[in-house]
PDB file of N, CA and C in Angstrom:
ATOM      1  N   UNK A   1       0.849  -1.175   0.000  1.00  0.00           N
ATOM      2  CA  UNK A   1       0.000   0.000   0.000  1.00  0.00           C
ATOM      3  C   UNK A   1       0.897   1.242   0.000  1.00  0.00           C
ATOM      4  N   UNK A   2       0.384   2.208  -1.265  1.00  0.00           N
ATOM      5  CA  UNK A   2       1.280   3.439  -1.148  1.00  0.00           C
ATOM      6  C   UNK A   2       1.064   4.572   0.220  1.00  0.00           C
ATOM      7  N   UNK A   3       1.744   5.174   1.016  1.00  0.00           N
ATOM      8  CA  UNK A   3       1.467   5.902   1.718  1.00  0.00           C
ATOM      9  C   UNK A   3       2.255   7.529   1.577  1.00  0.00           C
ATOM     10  N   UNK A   4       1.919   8.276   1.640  1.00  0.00           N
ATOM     11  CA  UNK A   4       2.300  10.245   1.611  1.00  0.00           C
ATOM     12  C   UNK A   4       1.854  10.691   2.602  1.00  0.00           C
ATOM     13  N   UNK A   5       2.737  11.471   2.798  1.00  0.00           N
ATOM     14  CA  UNK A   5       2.833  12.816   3.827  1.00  0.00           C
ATOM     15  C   UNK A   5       2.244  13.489   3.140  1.00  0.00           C
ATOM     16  N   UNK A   6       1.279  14.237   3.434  1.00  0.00           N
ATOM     17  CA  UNK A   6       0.498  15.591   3.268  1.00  0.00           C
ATOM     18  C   UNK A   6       0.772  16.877   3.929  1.00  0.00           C
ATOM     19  N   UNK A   7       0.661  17.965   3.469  1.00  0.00           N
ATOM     20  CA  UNK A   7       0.736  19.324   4.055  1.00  0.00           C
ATOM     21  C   UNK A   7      -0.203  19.896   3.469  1.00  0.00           C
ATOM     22  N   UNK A   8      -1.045  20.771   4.738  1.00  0.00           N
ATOM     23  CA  UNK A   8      -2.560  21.380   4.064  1.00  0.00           C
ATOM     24  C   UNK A   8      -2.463  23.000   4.450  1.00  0.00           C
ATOM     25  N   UNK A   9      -2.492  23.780   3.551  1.00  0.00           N
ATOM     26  CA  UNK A   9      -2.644  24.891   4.114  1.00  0.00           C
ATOM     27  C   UNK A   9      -4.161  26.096   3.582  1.00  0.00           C
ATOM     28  N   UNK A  10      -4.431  26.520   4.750  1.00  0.00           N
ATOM     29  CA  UNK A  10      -5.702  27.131   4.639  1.00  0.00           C
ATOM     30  C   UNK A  10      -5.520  28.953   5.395  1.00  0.00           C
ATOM     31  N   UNK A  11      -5.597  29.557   4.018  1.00  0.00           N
ATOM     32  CA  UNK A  11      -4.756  30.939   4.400  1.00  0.00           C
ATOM     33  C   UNK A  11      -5.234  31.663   5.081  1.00  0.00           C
ATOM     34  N   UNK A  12      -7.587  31.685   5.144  1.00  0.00           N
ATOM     35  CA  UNK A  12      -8.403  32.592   5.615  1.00  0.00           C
ATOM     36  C   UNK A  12      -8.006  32.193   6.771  1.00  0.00           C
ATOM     37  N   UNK A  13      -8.012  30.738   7.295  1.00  0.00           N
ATOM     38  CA  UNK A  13      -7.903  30.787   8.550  1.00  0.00           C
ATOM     39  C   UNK A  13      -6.501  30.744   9.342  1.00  0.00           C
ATOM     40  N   UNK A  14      -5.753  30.489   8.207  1.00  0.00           N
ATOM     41  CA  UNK A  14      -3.604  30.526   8.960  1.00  0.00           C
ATOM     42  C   UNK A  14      -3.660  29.464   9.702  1.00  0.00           C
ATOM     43  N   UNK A  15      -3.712  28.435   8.750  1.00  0.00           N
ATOM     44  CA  UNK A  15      -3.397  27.103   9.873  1.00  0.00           C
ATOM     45  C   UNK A  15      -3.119  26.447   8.538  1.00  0.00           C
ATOM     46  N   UNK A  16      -2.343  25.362   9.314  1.00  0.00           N
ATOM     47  CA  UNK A  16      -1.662  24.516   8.633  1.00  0.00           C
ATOM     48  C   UNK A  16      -1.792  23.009   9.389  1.00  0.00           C
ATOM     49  N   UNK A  17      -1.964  22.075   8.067  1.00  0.00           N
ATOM     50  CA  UNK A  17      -2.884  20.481   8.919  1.00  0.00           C
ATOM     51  C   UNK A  17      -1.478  19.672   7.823  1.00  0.00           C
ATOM     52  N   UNK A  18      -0.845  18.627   8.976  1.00  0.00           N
ATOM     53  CA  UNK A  18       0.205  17.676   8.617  1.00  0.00           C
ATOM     54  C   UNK A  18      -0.512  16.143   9.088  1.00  0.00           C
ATOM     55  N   UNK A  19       0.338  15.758   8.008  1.00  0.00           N
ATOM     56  CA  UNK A  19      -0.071  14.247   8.391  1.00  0.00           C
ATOM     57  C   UNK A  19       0.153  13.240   7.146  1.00  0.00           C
ATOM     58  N   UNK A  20      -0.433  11.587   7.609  1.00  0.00           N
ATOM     59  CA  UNK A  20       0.425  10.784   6.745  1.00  0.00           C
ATOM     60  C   UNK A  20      -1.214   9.896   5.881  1.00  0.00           C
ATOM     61  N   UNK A  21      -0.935   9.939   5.002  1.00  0.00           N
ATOM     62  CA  UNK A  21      -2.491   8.883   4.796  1.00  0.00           C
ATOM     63  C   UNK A  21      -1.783   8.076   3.486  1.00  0.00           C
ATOM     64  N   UNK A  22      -3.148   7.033   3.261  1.00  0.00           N
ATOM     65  CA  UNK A  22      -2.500   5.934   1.605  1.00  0.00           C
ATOM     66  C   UNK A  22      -3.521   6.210   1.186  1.00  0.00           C
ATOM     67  N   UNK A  23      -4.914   7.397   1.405  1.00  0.00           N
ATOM     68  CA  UNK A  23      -5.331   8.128   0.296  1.00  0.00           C
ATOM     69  C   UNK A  23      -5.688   9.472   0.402  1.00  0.00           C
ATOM     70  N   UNK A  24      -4.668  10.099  -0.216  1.00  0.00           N
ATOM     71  CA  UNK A  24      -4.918  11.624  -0.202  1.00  0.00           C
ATOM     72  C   UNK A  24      -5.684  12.390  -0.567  1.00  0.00           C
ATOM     73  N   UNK A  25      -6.553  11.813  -1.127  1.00  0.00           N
ATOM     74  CA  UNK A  25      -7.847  12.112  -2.133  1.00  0.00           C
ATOM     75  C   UNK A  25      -8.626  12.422  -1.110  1.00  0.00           C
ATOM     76  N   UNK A  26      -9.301  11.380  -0.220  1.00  0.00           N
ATOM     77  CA  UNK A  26     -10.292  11.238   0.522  1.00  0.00           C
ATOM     78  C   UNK A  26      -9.579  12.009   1.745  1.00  0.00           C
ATOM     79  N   UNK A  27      -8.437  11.790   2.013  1.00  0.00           N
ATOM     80  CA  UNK A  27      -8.405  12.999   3.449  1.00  0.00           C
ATOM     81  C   UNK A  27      -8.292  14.637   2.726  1.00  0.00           C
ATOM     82  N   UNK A  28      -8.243  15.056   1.553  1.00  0.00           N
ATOM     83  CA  UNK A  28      -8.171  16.392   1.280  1.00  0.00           C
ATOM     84  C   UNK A  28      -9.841  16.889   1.087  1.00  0.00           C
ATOM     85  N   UNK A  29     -10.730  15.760   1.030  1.00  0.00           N
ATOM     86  CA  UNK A  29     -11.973  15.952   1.047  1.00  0.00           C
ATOM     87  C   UNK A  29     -12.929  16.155   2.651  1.00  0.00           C
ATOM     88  N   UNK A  30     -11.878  15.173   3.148  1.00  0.00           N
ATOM     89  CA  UNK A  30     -12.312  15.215   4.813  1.00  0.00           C
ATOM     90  C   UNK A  30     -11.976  16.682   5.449  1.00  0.00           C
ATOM     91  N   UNK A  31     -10.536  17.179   5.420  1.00  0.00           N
ATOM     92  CA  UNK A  31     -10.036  18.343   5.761  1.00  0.00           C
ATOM     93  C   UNK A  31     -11.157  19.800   4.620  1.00  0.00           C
ATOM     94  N   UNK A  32     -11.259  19.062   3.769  1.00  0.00           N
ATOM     95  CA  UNK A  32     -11.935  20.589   3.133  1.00  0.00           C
ATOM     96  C   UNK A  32     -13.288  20.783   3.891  1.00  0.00           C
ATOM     97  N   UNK A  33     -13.926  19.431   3.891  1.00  0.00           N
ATOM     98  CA  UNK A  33     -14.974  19.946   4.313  1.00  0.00           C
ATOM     99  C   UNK A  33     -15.201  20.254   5.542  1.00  0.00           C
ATOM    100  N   UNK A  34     -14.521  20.039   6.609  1.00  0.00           N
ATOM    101  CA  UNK A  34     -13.978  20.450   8.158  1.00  0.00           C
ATOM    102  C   UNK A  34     -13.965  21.921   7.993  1.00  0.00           C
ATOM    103  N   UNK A  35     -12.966  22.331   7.099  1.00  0.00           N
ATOM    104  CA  UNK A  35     -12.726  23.633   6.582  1.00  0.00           C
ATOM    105  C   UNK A  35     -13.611  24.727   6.107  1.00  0.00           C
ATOM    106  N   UNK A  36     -14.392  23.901   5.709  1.00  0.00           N
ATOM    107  CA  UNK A  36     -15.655  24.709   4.743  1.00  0.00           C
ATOM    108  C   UNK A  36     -16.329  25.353   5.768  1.00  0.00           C
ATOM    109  N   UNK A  37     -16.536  24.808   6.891  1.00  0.00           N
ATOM    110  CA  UNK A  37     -17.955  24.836   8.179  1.00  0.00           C
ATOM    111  C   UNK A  37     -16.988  25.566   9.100  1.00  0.00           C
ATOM    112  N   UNK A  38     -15.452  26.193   9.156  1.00  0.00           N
ATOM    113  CA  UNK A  38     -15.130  27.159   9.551  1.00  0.00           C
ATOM    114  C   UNK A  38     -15.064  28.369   8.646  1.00  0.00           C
ATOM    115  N   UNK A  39     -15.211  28.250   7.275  1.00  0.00           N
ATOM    116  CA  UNK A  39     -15.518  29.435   6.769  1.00  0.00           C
ATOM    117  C   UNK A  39     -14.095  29.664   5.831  1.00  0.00           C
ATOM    118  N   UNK A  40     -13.329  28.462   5.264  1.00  0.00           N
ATOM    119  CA  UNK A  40     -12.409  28.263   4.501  1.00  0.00           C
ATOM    120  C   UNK A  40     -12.612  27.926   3.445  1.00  0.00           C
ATOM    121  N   UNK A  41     -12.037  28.964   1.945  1.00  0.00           N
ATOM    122  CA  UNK A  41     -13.115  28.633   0.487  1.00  0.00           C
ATOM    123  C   UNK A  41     -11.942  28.221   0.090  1.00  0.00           C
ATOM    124  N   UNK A  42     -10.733  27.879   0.292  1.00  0.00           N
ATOM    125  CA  UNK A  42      -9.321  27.353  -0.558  1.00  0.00           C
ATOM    126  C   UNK A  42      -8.214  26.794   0.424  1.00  0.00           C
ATOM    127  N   UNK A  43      -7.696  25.694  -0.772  1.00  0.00           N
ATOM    128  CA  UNK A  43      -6.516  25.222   0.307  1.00  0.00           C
ATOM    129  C   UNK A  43      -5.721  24.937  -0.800  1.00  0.00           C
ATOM    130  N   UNK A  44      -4.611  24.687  -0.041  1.00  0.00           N
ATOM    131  CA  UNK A  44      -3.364  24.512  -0.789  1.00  0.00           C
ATOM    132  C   UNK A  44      -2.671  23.181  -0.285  1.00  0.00           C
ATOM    133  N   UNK A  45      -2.398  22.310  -1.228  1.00  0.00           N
ATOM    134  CA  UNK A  45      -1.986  20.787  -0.183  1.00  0.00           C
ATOM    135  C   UNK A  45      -0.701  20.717  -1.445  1.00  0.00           C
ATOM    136  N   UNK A  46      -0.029  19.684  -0.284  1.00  0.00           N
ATOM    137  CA  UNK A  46       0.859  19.489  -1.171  1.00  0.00           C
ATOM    138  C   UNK A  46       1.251  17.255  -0.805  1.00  0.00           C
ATOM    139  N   UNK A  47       1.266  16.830  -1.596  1.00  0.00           N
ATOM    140  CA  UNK A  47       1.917  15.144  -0.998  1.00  0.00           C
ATOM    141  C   UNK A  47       3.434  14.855  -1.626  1.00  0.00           C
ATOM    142  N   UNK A  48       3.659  14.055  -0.844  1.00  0.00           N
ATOM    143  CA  UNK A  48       4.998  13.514  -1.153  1.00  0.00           C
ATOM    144  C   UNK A  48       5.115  12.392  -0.669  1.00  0.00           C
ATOM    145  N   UNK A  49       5.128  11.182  -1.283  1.00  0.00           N
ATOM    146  CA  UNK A  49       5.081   9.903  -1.445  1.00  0.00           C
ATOM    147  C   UNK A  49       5.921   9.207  -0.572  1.00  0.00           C
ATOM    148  N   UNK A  50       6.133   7.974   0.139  1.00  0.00           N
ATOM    149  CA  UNK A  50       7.058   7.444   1.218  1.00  0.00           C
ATOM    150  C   UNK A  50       6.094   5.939   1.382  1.00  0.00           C
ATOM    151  N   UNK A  51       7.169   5.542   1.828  1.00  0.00           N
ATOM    152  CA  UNK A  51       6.958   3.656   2.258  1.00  0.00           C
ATOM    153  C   UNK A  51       6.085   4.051   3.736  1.00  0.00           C
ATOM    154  N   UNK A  52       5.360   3.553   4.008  1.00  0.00           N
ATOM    155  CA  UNK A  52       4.324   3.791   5.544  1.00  0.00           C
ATOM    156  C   UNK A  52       5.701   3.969   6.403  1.00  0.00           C
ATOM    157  N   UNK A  53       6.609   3.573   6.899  1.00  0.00           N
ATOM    158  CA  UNK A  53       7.668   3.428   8.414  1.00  0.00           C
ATOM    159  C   UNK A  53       8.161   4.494   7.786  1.00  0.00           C
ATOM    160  N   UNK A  54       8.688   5.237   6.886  1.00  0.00           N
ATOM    161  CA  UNK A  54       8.890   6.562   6.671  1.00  0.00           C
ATOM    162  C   UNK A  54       8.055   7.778   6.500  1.00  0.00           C
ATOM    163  N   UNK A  55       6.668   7.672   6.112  1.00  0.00           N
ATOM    164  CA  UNK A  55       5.770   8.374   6.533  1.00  0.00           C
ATOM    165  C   UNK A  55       5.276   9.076   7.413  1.00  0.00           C
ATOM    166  N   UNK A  56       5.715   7.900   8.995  1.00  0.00           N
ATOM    167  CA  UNK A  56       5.288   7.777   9.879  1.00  0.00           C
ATOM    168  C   UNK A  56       6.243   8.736  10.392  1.00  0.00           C
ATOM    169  N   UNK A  57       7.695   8.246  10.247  1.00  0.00           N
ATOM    170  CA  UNK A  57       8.653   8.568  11.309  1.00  0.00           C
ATOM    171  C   UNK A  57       8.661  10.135  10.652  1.00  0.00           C
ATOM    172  N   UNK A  58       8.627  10.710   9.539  1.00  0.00           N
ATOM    173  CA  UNK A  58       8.545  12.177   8.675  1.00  0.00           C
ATOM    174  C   UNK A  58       7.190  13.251   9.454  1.00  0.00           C
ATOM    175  N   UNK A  59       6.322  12.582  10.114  1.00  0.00           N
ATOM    176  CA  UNK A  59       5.233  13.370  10.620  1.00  0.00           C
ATOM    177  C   UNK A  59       5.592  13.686  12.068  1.00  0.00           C
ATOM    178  N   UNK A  60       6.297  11.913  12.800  1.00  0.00           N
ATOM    179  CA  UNK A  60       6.705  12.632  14.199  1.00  0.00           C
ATOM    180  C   UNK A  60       7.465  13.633  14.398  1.00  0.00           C
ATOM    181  N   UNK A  61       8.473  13.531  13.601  1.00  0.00           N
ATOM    182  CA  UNK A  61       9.973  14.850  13.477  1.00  0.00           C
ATOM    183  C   UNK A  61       9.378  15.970  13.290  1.00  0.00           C
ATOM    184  N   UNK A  62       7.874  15.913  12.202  1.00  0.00           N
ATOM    185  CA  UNK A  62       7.566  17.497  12.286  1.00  0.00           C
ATOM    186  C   UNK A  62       6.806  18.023  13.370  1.00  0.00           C
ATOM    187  N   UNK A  63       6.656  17.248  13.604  1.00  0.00           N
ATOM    188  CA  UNK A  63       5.926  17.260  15.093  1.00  0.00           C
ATOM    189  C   UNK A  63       6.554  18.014  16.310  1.00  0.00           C
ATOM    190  N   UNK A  64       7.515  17.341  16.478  1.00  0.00           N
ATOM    191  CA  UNK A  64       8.497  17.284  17.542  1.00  0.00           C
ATOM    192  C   UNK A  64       9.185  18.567  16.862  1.00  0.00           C
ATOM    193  N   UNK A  65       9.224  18.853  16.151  1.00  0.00           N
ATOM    194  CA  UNK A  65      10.602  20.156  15.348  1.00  0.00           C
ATOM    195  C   UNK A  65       9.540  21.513  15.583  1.00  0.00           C
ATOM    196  N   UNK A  66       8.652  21.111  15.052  1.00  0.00           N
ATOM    197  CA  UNK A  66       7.714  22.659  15.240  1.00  0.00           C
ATOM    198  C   UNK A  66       6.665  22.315  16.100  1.00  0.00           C
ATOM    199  N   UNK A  67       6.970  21.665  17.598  1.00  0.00           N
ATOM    200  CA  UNK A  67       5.535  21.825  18.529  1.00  0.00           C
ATOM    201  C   UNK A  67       5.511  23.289  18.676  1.00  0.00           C
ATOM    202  N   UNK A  68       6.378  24.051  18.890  1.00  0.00           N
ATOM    203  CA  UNK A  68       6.276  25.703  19.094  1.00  0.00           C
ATOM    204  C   UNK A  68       4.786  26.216  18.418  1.00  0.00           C
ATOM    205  N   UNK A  69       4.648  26.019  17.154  1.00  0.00           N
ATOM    206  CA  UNK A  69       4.063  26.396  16.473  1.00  0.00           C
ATOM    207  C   UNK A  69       2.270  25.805  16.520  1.00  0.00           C
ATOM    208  N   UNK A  70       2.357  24.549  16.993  1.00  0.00           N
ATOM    209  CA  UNK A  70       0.987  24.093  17.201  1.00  0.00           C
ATOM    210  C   UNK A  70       0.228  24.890  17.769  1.00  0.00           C
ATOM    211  N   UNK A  71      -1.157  24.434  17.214  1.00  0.00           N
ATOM    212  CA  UNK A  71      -2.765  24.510  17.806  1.00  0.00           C
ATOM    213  C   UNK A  71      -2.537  24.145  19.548  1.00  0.00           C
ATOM    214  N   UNK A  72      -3.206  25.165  20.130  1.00  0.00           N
ATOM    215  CA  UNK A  72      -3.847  23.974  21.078  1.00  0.00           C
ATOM    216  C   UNK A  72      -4.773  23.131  20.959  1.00  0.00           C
ATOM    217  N   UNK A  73      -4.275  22.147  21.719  1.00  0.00           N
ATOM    218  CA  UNK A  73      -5.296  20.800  21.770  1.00  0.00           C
ATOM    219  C   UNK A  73      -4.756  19.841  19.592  1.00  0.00           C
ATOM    220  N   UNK A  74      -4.104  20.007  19.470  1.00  0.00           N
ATOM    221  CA  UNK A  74      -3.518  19.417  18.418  1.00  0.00           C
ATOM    222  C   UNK A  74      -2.342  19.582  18.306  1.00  0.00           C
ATOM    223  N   UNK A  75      -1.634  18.164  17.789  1.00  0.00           N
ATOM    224  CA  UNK A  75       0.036  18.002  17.373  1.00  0.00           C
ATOM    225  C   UNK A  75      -0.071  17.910  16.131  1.00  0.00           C
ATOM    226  N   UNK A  76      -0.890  18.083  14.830  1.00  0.00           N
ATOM    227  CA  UNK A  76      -0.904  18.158  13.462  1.00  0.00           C
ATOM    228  C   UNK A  76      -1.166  18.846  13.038  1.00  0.00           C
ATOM    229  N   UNK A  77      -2.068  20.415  13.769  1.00  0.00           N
ATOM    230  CA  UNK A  77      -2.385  21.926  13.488  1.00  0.00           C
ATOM    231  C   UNK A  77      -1.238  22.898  13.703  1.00  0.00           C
ATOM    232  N   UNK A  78      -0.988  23.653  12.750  1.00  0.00           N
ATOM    233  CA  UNK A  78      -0.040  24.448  13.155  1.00  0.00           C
ATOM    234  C   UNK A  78      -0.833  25.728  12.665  1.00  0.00           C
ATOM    235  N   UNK A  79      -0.364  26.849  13.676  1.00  0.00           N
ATOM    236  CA  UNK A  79      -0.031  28.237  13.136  1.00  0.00           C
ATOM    237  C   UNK A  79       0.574  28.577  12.137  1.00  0.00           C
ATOM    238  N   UNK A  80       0.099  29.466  10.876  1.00  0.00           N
ATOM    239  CA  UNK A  80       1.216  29.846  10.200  1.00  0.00           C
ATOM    240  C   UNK A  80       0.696  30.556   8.839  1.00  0.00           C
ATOM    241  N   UNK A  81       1.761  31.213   7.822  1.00  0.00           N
ATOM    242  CA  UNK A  81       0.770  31.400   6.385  1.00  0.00           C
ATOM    243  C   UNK A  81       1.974  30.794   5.528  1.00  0.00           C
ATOM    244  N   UNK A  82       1.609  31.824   4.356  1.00  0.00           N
ATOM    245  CA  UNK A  82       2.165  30.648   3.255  1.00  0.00           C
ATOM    246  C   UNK A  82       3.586  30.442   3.187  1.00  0.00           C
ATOM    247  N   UNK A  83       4.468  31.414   3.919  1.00  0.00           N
ATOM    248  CA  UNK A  83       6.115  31.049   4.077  1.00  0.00           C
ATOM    249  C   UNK A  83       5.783  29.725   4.879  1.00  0.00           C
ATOM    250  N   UNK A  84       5.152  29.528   5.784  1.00  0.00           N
ATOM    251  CA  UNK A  84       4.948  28.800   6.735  1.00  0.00           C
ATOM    252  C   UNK A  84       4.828  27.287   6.428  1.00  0.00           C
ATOM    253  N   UNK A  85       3.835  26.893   5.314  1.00  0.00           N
ATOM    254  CA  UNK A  85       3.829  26.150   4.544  1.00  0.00           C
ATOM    255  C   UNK A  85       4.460  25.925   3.381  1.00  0.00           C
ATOM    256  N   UNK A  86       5.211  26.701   2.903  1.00  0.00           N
ATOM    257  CA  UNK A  86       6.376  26.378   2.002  1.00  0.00           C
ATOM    258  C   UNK A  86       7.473  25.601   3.101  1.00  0.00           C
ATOM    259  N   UNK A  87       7.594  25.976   4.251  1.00  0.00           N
ATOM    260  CA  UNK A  87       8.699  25.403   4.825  1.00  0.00           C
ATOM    261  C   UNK A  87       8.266  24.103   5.037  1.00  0.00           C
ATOM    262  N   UNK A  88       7.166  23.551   5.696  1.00  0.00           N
ATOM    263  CA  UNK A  88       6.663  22.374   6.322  1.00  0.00           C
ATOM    264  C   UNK A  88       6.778  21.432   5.020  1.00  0.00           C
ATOM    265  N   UNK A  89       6.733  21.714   3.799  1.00  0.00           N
ATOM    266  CA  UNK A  89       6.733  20.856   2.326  1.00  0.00           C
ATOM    267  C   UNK A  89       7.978  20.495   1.956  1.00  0.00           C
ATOM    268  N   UNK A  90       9.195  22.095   2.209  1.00  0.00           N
ATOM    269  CA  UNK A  90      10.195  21.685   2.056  1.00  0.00           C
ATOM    270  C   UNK A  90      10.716  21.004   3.012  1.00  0.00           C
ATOM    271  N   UNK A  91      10.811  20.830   4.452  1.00  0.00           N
ATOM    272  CA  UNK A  91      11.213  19.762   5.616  1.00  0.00           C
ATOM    273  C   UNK A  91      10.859  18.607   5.254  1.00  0.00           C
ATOM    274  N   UNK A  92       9.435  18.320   5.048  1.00  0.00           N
ATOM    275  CA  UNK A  92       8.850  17.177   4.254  1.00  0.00           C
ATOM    276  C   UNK A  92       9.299  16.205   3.244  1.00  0.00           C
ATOM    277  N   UNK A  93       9.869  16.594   2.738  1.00  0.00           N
ATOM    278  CA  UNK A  93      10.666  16.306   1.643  1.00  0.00           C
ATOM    279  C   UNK A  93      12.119  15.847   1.967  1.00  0.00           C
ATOM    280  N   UNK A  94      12.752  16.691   2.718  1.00  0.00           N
ATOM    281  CA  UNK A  94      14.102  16.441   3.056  1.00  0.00           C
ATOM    282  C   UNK A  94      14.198  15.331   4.045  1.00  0.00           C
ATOM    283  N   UNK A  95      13.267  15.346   4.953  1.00  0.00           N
ATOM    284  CA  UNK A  95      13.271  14.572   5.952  1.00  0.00           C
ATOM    285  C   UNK A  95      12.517  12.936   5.786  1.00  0.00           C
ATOM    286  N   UNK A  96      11.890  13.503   4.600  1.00  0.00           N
ATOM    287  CA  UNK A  96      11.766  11.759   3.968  1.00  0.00           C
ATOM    288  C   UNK A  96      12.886  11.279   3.257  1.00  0.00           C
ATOM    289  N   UNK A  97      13.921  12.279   2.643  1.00  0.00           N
ATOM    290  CA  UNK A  97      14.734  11.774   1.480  1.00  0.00           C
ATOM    291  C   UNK A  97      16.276  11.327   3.379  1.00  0.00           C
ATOM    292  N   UNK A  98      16.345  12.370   4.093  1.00  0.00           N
ATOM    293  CA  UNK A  98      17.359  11.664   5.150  1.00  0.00           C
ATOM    294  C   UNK A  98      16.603  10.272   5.460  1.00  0.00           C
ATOM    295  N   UNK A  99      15.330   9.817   6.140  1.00  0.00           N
ATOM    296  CA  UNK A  99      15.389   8.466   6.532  1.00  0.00           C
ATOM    297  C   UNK A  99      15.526   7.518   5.388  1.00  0.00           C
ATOM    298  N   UNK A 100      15.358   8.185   3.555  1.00  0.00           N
ATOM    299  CA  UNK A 100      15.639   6.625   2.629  1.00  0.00           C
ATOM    300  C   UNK A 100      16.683   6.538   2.689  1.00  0.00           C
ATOM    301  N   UNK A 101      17.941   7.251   3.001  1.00  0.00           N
ATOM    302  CA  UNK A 101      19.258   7.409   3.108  1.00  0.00           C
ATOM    303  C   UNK A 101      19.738   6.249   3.999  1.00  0.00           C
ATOM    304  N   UNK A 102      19.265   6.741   5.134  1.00  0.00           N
ATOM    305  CA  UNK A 102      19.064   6.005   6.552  1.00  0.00           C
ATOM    306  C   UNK A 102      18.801   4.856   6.564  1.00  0.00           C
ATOM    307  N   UNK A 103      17.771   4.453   6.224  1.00  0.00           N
ATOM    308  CA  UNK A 103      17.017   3.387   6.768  1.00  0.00           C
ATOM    309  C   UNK A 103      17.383   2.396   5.298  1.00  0.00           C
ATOM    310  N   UNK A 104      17.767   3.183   4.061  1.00  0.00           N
ATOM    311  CA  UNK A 104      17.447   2.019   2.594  1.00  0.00           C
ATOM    312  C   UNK A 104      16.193   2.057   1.882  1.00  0.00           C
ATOM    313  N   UNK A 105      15.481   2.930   2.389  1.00  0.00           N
ATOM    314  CA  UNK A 105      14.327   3.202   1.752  1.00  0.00           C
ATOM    315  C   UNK A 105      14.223   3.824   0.652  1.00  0.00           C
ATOM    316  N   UNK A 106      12.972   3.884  -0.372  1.00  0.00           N
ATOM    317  CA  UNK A 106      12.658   4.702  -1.268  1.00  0.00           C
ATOM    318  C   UNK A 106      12.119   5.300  -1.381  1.00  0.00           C
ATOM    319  N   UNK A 107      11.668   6.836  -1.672  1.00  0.00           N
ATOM    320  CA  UNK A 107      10.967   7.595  -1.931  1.00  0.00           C
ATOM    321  C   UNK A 107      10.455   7.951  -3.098  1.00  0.00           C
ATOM    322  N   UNK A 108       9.423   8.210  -3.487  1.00  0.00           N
ATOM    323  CA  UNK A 108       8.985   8.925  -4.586  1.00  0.00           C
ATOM    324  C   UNK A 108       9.478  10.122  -5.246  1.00  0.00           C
TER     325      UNK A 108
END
């Protein structure tokens, strides 16, 4: 099963939603419409492809790297605008390509 890291960003409201799914389709539909019923008409997502045990371990690090920045009451909401989410895509990326390094894995 393919699995991606996602990065969601939603500008009316300046938040930013991370996380790992094996269909991005259906969670960008789940998050929009969450979104919609706060009063959010656009988002910006971005995926980047990974084996599930790198997926996984790519969401805790962002986790753990920018708790500063979290929601309360959430470790996958962040504060932020669109520099904000350019960065979380580019970490995303890098930090999947260090664990295929690491671990022997492949990335997309």
């Amino acid at each position: 099963m393919k699995y991606c890291n996602y990065v969601v960003y939603m500008p009316r409201l300046r938040q930013i939603k991370i996380g790992r799914t094996s269909n991005a389709e259906r969670r960008f539909n789940e998050i929009g419409r969450m979104a919609s019923r706060l009063g959010e008409a656009e988002m910006s997502c971005m995926t980047s492809q990974a084996p599930k045990g790198i997926a996984t371990i790519t969401e805790t690090e962002l986790r753990r790297k920018y708790c500063a920045l979290a929601c309360n009451g959430g470790y996958e909401w962040f504060s932020g605008d669109e520099s904000s989410f350019a960065m979380f895509c580019e970490e995303t990326k890098l930090i999947q390509q260090q664990l295929a390094v690491a671990l022997g894995g492949v990335c997309a």
